[in-house]
N, C-alpha and C. Protein backbone atom coordinates (compact mmCIF):
# COMPACT_ATOMS: atom_id res chain seq x y z
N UNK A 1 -169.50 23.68 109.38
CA UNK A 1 -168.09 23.42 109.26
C UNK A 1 -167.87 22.23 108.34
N UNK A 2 -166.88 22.42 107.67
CA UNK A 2 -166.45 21.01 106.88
C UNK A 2 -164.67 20.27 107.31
N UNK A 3 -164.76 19.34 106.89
CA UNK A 3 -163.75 18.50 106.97
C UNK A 3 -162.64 18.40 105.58
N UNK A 4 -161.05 18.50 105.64
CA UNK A 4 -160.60 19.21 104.36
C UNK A 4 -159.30 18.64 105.01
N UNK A 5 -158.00 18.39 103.82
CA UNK A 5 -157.02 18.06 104.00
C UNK A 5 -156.09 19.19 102.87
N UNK A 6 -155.21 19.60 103.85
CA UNK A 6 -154.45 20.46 103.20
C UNK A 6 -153.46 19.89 102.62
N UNK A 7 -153.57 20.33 100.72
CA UNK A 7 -152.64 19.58 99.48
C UNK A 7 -151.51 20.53 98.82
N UNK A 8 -152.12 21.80 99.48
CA UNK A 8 -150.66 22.82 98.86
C UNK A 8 -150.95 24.04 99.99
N UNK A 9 -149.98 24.99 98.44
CA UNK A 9 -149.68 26.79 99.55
C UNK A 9 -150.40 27.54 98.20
N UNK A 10 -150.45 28.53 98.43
CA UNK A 10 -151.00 29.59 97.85
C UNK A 10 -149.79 30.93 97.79
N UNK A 11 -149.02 31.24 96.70
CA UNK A 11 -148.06 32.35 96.61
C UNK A 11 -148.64 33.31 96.09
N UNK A 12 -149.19 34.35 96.70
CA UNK A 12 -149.71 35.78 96.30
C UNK A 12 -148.54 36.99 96.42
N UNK A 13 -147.95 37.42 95.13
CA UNK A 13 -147.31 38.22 95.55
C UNK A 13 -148.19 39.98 95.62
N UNK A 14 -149.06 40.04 95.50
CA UNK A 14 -150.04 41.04 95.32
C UNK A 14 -151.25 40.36 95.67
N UNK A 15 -151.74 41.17 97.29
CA UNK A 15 -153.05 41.32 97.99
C UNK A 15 -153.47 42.41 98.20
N UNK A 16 -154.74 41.93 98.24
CA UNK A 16 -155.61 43.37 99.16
C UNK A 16 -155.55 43.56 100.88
N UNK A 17 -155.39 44.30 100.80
CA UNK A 17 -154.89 45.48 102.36
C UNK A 17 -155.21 44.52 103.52
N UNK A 18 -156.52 44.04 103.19
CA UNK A 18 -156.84 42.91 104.53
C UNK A 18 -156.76 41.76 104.85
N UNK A 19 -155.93 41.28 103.56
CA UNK A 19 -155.21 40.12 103.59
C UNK A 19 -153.65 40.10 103.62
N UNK A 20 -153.12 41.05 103.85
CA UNK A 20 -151.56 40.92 103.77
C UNK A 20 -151.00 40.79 104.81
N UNK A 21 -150.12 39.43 104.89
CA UNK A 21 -149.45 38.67 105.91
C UNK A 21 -150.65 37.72 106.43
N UNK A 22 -151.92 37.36 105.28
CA UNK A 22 -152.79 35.45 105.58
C UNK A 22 -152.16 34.76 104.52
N UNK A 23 -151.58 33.91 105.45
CA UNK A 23 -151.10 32.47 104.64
C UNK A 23 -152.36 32.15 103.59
N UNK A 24 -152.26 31.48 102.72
CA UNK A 24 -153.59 31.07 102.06
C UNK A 24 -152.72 29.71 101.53
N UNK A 25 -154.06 28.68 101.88
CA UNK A 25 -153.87 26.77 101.81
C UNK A 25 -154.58 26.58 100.40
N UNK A 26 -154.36 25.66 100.02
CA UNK A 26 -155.39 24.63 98.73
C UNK A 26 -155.63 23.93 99.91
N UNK A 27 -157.17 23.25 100.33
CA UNK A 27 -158.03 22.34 100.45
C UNK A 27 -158.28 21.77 99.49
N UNK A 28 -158.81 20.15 99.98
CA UNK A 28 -159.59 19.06 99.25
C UNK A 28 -160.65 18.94 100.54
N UNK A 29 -161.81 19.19 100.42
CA UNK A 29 -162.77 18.54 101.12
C UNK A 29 -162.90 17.44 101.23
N UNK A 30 -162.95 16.66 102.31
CA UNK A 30 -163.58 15.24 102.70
C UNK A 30 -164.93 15.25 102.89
N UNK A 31 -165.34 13.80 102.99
CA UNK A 31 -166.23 13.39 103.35
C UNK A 31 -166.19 12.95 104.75
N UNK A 32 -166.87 12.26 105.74
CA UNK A 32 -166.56 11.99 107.38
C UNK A 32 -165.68 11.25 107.39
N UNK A 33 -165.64 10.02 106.13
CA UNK A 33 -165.18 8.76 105.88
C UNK A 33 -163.69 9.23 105.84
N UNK A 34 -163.20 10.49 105.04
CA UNK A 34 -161.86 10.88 104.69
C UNK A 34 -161.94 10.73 103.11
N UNK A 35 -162.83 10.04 102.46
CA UNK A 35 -162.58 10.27 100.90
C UNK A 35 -162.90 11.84 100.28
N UNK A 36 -162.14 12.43 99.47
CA UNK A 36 -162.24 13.38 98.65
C UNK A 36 -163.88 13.72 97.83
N UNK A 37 -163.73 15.16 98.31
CA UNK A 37 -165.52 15.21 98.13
C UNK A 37 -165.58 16.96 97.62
N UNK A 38 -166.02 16.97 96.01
CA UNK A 38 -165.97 18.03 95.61
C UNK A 38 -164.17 18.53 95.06
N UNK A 39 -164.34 19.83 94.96
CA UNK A 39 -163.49 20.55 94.04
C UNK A 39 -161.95 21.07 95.18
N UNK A 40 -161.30 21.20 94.99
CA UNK A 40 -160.19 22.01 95.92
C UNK A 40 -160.48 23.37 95.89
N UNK A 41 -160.51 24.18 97.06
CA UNK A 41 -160.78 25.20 97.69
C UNK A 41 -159.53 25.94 98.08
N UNK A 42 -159.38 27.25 98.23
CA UNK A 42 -158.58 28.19 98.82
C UNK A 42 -158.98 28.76 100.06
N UNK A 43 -158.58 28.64 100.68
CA UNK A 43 -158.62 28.92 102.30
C UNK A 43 -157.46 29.60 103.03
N UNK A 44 -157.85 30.83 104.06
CA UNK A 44 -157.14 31.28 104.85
C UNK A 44 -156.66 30.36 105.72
N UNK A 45 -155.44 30.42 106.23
CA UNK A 45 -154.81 29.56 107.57
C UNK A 45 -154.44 30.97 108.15
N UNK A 46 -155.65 30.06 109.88
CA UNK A 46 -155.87 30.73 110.81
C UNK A 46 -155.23 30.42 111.97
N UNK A 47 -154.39 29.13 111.91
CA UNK A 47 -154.20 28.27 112.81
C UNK A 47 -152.66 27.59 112.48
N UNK A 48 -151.97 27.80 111.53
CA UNK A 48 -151.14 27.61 110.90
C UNK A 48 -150.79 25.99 110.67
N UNK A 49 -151.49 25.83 109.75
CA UNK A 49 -151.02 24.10 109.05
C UNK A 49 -150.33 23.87 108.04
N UNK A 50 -149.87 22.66 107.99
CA UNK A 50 -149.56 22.28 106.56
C UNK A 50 -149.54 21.52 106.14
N UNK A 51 -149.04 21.40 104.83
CA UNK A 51 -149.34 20.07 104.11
C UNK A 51 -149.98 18.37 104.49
N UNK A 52 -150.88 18.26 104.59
CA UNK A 52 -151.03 16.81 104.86
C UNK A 52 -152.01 16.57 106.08
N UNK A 53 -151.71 18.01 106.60
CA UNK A 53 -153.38 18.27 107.82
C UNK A 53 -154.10 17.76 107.56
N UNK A 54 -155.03 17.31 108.38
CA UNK A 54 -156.57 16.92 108.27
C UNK A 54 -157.18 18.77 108.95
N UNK A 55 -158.08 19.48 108.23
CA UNK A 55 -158.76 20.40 109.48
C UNK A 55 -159.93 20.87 109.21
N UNK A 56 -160.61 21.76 110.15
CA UNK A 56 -161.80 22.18 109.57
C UNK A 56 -161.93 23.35 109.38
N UNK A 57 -162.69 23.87 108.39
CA UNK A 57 -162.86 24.87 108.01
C UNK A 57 -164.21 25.73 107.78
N UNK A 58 -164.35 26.85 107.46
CA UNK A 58 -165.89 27.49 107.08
C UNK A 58 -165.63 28.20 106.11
N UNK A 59 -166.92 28.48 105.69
CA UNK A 59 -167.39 28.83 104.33
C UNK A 59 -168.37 30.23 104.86
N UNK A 60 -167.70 31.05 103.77
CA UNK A 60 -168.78 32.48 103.58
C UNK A 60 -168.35 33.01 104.64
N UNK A 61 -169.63 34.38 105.33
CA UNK A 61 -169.39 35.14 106.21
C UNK A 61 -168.51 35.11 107.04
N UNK A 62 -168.36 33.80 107.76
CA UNK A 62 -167.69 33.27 108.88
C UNK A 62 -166.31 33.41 108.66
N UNK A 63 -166.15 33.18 107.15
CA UNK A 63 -164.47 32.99 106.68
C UNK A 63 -163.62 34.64 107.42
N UNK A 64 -164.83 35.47 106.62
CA UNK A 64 -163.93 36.98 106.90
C UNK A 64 -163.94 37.32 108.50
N UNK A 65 -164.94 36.85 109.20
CA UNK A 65 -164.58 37.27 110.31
C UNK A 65 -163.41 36.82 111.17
N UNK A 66 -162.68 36.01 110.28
CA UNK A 66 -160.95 35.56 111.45
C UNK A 66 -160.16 36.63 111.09
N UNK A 67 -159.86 37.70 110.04
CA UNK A 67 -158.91 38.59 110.53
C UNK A 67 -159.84 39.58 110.67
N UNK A 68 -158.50 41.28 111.04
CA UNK A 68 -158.89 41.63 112.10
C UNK A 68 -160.24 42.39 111.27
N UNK A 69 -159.48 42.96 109.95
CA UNK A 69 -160.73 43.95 109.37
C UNK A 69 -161.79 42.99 109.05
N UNK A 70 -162.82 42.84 109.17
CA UNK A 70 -164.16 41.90 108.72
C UNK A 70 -164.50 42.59 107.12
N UNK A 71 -164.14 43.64 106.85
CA UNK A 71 -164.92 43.61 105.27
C UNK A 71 -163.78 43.35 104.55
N UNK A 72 -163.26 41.84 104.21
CA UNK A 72 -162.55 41.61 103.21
C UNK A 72 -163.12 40.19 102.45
N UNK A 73 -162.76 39.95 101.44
CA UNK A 73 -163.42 38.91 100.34
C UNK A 73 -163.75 37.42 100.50
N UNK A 74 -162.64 37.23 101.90
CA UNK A 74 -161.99 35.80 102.08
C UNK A 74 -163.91 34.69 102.38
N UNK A 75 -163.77 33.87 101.64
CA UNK A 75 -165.14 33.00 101.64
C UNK A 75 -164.55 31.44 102.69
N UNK A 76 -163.48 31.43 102.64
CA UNK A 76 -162.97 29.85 103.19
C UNK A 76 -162.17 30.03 104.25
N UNK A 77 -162.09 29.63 105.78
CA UNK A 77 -160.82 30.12 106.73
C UNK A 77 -160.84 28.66 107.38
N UNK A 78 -159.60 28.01 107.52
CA UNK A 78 -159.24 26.91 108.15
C UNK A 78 -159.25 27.48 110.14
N UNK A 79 -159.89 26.51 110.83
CA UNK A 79 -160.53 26.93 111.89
C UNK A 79 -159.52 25.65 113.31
N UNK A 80 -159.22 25.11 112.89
CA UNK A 80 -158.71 24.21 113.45
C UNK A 80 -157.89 22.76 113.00
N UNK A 81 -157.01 22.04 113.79
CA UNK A 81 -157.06 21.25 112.98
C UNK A 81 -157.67 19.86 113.80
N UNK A 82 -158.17 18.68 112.73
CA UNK A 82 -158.81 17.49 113.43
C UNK A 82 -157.69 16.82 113.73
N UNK A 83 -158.40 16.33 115.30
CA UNK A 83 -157.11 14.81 115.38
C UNK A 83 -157.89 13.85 115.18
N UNK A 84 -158.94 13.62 115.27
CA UNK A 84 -159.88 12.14 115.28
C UNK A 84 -161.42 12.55 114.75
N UNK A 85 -161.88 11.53 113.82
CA UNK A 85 -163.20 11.71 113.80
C UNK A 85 -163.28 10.47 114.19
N UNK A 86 -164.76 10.09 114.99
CA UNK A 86 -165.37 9.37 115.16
C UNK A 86 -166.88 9.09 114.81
N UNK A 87 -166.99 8.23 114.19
CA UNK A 87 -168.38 8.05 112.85
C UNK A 87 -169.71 7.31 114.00
């Protein structure tokens, strides 16, 4: 799992079948610390956040298995959101 702060929305007016009606976020990955780490990411919201969240998320396989059909493309799904890290 990683640590990520949600910086935008994602407007798709044309999806594929097993994504229609997933919100989709821009991520910035953190580091534990909270500094920005790596590239901004697109991610499903599974959990419904927004802007300015702290949450966590997964990568690959794991992503597609939050909706219902599992064979769809999605690589990134926001999983929760953080209230506290502690280092």
């Amino acid at each position: 799992m990683h640590i990520a702060k949600v910086i935008g929305t994602v407007v798709a007016t044309r999806k594929i079948e097993q994504l229609k009606g997933a919100k989709l976020l821009i991520l910035q990955p953190l580091t534990p610390e909270g500094e920005p780490k790596g590239s901004p990411v697109v991610a499903l919201d599974t959990v419904r956040v927004g802007p300015g969240d702290i949450v966590f998320f997964v990568r690959g396989r794991e992503a597609a298995h939050t909706v219902a059909d599992k064979f769809n493309p999605a690589d990134a799904a926001v999983m929760g959101i953080v209230d506290r890290v502690d280092l």
